[in-house]
Protein backbone atom coordinates (compact mmCIF):
# COMPACT_ATOMS: atom_id res chain seq x y z
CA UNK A 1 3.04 8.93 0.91
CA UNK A 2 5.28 6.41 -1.02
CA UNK A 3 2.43 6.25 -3.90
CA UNK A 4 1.83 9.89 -4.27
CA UNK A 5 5.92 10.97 -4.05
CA UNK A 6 6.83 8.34 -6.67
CA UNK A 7 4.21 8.33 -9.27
CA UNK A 8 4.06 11.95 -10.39
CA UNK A 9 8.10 11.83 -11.74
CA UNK A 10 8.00 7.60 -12.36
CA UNK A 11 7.11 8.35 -15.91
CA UNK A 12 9.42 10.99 -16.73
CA UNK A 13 12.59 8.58 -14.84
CA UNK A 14 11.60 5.97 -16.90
CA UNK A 15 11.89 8.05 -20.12
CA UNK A 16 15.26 9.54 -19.26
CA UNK A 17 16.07 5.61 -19.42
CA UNK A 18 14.48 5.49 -22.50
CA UNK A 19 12.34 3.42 -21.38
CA UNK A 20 8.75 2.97 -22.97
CA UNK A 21 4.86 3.26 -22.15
CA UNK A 22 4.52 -0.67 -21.99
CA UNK A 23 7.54 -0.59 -19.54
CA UNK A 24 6.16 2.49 -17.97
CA UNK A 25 2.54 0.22 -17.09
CA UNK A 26 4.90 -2.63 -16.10
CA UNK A 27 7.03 -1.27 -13.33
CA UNK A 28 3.60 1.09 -11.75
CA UNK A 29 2.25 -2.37 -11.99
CA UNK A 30 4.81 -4.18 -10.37
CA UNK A 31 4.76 -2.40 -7.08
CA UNK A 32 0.99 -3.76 -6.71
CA UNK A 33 2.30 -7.28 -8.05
CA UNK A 34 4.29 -7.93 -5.63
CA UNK A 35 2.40 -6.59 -2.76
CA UNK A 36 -0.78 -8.99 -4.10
CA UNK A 37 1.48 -11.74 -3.69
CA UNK A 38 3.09 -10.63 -0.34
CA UNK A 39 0.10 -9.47 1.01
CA UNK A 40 -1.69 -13.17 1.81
CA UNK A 41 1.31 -14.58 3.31
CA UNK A 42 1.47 -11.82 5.56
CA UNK A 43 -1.51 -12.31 6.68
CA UNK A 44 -1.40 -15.81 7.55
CA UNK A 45 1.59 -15.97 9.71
CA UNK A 46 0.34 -12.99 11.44
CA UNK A 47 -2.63 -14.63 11.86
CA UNK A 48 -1.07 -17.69 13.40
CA UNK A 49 1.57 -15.73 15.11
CA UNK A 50 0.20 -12.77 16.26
CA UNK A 51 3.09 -10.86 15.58
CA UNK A 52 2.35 -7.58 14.02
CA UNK A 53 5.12 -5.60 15.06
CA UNK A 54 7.60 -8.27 13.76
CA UNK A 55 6.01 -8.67 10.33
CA UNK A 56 5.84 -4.85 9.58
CA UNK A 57 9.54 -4.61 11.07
CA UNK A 58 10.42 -7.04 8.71
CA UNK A 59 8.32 -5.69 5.48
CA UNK A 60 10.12 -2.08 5.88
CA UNK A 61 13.26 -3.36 4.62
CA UNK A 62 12.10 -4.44 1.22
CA UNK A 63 10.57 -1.06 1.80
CA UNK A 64 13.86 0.38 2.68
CA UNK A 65 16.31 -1.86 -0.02
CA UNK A 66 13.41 -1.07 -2.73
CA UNK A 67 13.83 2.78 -2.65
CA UNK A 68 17.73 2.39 -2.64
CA UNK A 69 17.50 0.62 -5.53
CA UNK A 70 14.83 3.03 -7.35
CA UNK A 71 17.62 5.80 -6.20
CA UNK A 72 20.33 4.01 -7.95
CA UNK A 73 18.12 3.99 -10.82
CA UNK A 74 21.51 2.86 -13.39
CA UNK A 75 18.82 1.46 -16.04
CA UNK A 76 15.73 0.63 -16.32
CA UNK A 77 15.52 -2.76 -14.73
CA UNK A 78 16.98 -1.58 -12.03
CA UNK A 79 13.79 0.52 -11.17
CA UNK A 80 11.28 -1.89 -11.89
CA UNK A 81 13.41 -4.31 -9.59
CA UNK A 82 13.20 -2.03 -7.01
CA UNK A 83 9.41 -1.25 -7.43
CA UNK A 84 9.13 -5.14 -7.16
CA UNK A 85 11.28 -5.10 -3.72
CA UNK A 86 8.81 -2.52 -2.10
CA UNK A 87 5.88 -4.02 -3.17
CA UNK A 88 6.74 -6.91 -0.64
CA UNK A 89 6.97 -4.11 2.04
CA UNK A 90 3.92 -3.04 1.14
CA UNK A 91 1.92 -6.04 1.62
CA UNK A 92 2.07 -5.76 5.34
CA UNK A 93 -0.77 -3.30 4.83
CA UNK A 94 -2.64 -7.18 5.57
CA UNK A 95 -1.21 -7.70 8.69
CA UNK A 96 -2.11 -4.28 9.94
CA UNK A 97 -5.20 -4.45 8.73
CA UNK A 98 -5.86 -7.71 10.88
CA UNK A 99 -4.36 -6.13 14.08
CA UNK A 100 -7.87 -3.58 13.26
CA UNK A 101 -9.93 -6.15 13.67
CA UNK A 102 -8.35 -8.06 16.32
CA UNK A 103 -8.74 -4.87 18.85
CA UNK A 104 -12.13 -3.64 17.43
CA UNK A 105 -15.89 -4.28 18.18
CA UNK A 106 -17.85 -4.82 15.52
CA UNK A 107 -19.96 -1.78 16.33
CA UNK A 108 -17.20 0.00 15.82
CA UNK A 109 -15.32 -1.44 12.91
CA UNK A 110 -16.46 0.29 10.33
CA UNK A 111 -15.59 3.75 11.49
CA UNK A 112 -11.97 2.61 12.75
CA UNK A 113 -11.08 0.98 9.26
CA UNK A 114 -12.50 3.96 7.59
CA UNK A 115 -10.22 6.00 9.42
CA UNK A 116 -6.96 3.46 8.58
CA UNK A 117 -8.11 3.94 4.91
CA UNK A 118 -8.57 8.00 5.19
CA UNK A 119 -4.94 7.85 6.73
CA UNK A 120 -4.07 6.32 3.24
CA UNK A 121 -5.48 8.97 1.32
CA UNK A 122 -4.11 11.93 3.85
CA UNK A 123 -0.41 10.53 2.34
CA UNK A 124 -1.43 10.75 -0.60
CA UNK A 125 -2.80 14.69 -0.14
CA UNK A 126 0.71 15.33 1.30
CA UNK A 127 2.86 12.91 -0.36
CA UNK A 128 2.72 15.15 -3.97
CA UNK A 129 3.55 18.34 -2.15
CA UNK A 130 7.04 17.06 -0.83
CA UNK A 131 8.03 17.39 -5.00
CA UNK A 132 8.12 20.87 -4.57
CA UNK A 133 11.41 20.68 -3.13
CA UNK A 134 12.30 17.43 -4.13
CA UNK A 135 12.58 18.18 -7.50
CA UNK A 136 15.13 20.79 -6.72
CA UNK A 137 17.86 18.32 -5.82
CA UNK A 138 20.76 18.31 -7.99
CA UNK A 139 23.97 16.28 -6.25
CA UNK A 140 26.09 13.33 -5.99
CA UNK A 141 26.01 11.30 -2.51
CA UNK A 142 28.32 8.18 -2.84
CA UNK A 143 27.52 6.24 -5.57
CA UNK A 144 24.17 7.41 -6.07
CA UNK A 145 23.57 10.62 -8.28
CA UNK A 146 20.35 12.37 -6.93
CA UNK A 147 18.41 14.42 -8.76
CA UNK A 148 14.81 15.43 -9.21
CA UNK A 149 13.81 11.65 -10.65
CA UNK A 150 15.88 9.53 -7.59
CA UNK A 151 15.65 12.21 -4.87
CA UNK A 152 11.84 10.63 -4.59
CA UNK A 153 14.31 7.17 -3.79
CA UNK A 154 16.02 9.00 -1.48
CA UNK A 155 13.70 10.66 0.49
CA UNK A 156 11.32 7.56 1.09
CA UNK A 157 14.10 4.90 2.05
CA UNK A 158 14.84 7.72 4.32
CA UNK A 159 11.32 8.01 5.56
CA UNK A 160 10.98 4.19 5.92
CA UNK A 161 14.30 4.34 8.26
CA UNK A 162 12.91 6.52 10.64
CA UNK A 163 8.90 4.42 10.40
CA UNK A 164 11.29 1.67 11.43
CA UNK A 165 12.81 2.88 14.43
CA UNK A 166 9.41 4.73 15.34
CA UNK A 167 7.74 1.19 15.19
CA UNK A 168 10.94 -0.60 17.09
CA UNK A 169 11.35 1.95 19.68
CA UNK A 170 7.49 3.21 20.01
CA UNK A 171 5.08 0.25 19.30
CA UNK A 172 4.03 -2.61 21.08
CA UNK A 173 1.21 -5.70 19.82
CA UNK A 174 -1.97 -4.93 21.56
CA UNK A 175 -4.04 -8.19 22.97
CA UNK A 176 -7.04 -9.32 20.76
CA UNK A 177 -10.35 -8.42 22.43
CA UNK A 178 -11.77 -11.61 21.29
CA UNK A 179 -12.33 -14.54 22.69
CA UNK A 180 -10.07 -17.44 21.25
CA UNK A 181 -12.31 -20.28 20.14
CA UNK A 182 -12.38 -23.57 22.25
CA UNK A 183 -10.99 -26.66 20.88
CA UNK A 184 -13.76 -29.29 20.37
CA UNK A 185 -12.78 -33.21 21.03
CA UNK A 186 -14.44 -34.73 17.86
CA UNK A 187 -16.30 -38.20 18.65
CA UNK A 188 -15.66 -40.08 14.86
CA UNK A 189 -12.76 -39.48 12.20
CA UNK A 190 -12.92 -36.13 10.22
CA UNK A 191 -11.07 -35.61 6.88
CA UNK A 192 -8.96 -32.31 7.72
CA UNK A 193 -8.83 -31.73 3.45
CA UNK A 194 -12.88 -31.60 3.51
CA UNK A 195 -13.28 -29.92 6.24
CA UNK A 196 -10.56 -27.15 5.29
CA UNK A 197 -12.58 -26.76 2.26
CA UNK A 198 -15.91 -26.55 3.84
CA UNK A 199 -15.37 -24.07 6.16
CA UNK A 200 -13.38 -21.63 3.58
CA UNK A 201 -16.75 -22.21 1.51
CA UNK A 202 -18.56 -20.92 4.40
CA UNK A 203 -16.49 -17.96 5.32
CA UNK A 204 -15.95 -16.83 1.78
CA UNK A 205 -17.98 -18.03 -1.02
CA UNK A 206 -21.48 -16.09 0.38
CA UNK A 207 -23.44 -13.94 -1.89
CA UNK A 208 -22.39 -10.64 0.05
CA UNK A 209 -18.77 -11.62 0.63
CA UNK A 210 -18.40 -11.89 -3.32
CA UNK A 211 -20.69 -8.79 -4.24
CA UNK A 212 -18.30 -6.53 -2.23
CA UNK A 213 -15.09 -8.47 -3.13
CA UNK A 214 -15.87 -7.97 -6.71
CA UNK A 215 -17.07 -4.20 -6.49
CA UNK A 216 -13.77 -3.71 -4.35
CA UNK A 217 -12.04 -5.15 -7.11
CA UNK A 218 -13.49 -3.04 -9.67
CA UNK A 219 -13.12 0.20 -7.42
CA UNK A 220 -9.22 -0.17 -6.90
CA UNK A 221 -8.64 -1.18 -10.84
CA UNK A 222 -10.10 1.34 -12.08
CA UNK A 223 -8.47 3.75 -9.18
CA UNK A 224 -5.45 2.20 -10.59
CA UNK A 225 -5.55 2.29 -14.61
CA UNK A 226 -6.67 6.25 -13.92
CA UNK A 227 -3.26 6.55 -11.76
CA UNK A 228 -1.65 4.83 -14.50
CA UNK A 229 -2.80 7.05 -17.36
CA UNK A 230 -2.83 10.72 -15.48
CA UNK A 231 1.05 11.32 -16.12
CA UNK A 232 1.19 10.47 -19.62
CA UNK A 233 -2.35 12.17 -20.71
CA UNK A 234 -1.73 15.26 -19.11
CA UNK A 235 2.09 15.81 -20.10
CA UNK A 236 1.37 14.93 -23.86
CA UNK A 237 -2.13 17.18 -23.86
CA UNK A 238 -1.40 19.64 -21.45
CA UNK A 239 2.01 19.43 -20.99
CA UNK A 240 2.00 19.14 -17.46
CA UNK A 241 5.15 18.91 -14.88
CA UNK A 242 6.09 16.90 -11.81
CA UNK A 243 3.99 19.51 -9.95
CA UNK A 244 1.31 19.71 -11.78
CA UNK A 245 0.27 16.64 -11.65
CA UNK A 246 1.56 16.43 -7.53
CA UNK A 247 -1.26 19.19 -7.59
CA UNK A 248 -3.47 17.09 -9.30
CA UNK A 249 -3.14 13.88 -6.83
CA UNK A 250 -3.67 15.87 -3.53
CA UNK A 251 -7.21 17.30 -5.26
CA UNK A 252 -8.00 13.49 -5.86
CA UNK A 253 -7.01 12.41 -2.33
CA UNK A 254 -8.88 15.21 -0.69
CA UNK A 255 -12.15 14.18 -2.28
CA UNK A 256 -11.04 10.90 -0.92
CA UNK A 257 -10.79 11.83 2.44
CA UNK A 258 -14.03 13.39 2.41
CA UNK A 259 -15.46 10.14 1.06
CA UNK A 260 -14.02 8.12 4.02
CA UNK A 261 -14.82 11.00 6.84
CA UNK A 262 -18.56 10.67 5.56
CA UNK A 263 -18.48 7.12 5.85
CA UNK A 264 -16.79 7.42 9.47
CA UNK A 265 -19.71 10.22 10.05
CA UNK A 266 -22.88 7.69 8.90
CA UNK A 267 -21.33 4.73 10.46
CA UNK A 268 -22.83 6.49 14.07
CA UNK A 269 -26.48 6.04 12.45
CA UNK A 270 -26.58 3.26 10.09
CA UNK A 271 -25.69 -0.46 11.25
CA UNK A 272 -23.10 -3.13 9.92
């Protein structure tokens, strides 16, 4: 929801800052910065830890203290650093998706992480439509003037309050369904450096691992650059608004869930 609610009026904020299209790229691509660099350390301590429910506790307040600052919104800088703050938040996505596969089958994987990624794209369906009345704010709450560019702030450190309490109050780490590998006595010496490296060659660096890394890597940048460009292209050619374009995103993310609903439907008849 976070993606789809901030995108469609980032461009026009950042102009009213006179801020421009170079700066524009740089703060949409902060968000995904930081999260890239988040997202892998997430994922090892929750790994090790098995703490889910700590680790997204934790990443909603860069979530929350992100949106705050994209609210306050006094310059320019101020945005991007608060894109840069909730990108942190948003690299928990990692440690979620691991709690997927610790309580999954195999059999069934597919079709469960389909569904966690057709949740994604069900926010971003709805997330546009909450501009209809978002843009409509016009008032002054402490020190924080909200209007239609930081209402979006607003409204999603609000949104991350209440995911917090839901997840403190409501949610609790389910048990892995598999079986915790055995520790093996070794007989002779082993160098822990060579053997770290051989076994992350033999988990990672297999033809099929880096096939679908790299198409997965091509899907989401071009997914991204598209994002990226749709707000400037359409308000300087077809002079699109904030809901416009909100329209726009929601057609995109229902061919999206589609996509993922299909997969979830042919995962019954075709294997891993």
């Amino acid at each position: 929801i976070e993606y789809a609610v901030i995108i469609p009026t980032l461009w026009p904020y950042l102009e009213s800052l006179d801020a421009d299209k170079s700066f524009y790229g740089l703060t949409f691509s902060a968000f995904c910065i930081s999260g890239l660099v988040a997202g892998p350390v997430y994922g090892v301590v929750t790994d090790r830890l098995r703490k889910t429910k700590a680790a997204v506790l934790f990443a909603n307040l860069f979530e929350i203290g992100g949106n705050l600052m994209y609210m306050w919104g006094k310059s320019k800088y101020i945005v991007l650093g608060g894109r840069l703050v909730a990108g942190i938040g948003m690299g928990a996505g990692s440690s979620i998706m691991a709690q997927l596969a610790w309580t999954s089958t195999e059999s069934e994987r597919t079709a469960v992480f389909s569904v966690a990624m057709a949740m994604r794209n069900l926010g971003l369906m709805l997330g546009p439509a909450f501009n209809v009345f978002l843009r409509e704010f016009d008032f002054t709450w402490g020190p924080f003037r909200v209007d239609r560019f930081t209402s979006a702030g607003m409204f999603m450190s609000g949104l991350w309050i209440v995911v917090e309490i839901v997840i403190l109050v409501l949610y609790s780490d389910l048990p892995s369904i598999h079986a915790e590998p055995r520790l093996q006595i070794q007989t002779e010496p082993v160098d822990d450096a060579q053997s770290g490296k051989l076994d992350f060659a033999k988990e990672y660096l297999r033809e099929e691992i880096v096939v679908l890394l790299g198409i997965q890597f091509m899907l989401l940048f071009n997914q991204c650059s598209m994002e990226l460009l749709v707000v400037p292209t359409s308000t300087k050619y077809f002079f699109w608004n904030e809901i416009d374009n909100s329209v726009f995103y929601s057609a995109a993310a229902i061919g999206g869930v589609a996509g993922f609903i299909g997969v979830r439907y042919l995962s019954r008849f075709v294997g891993e």
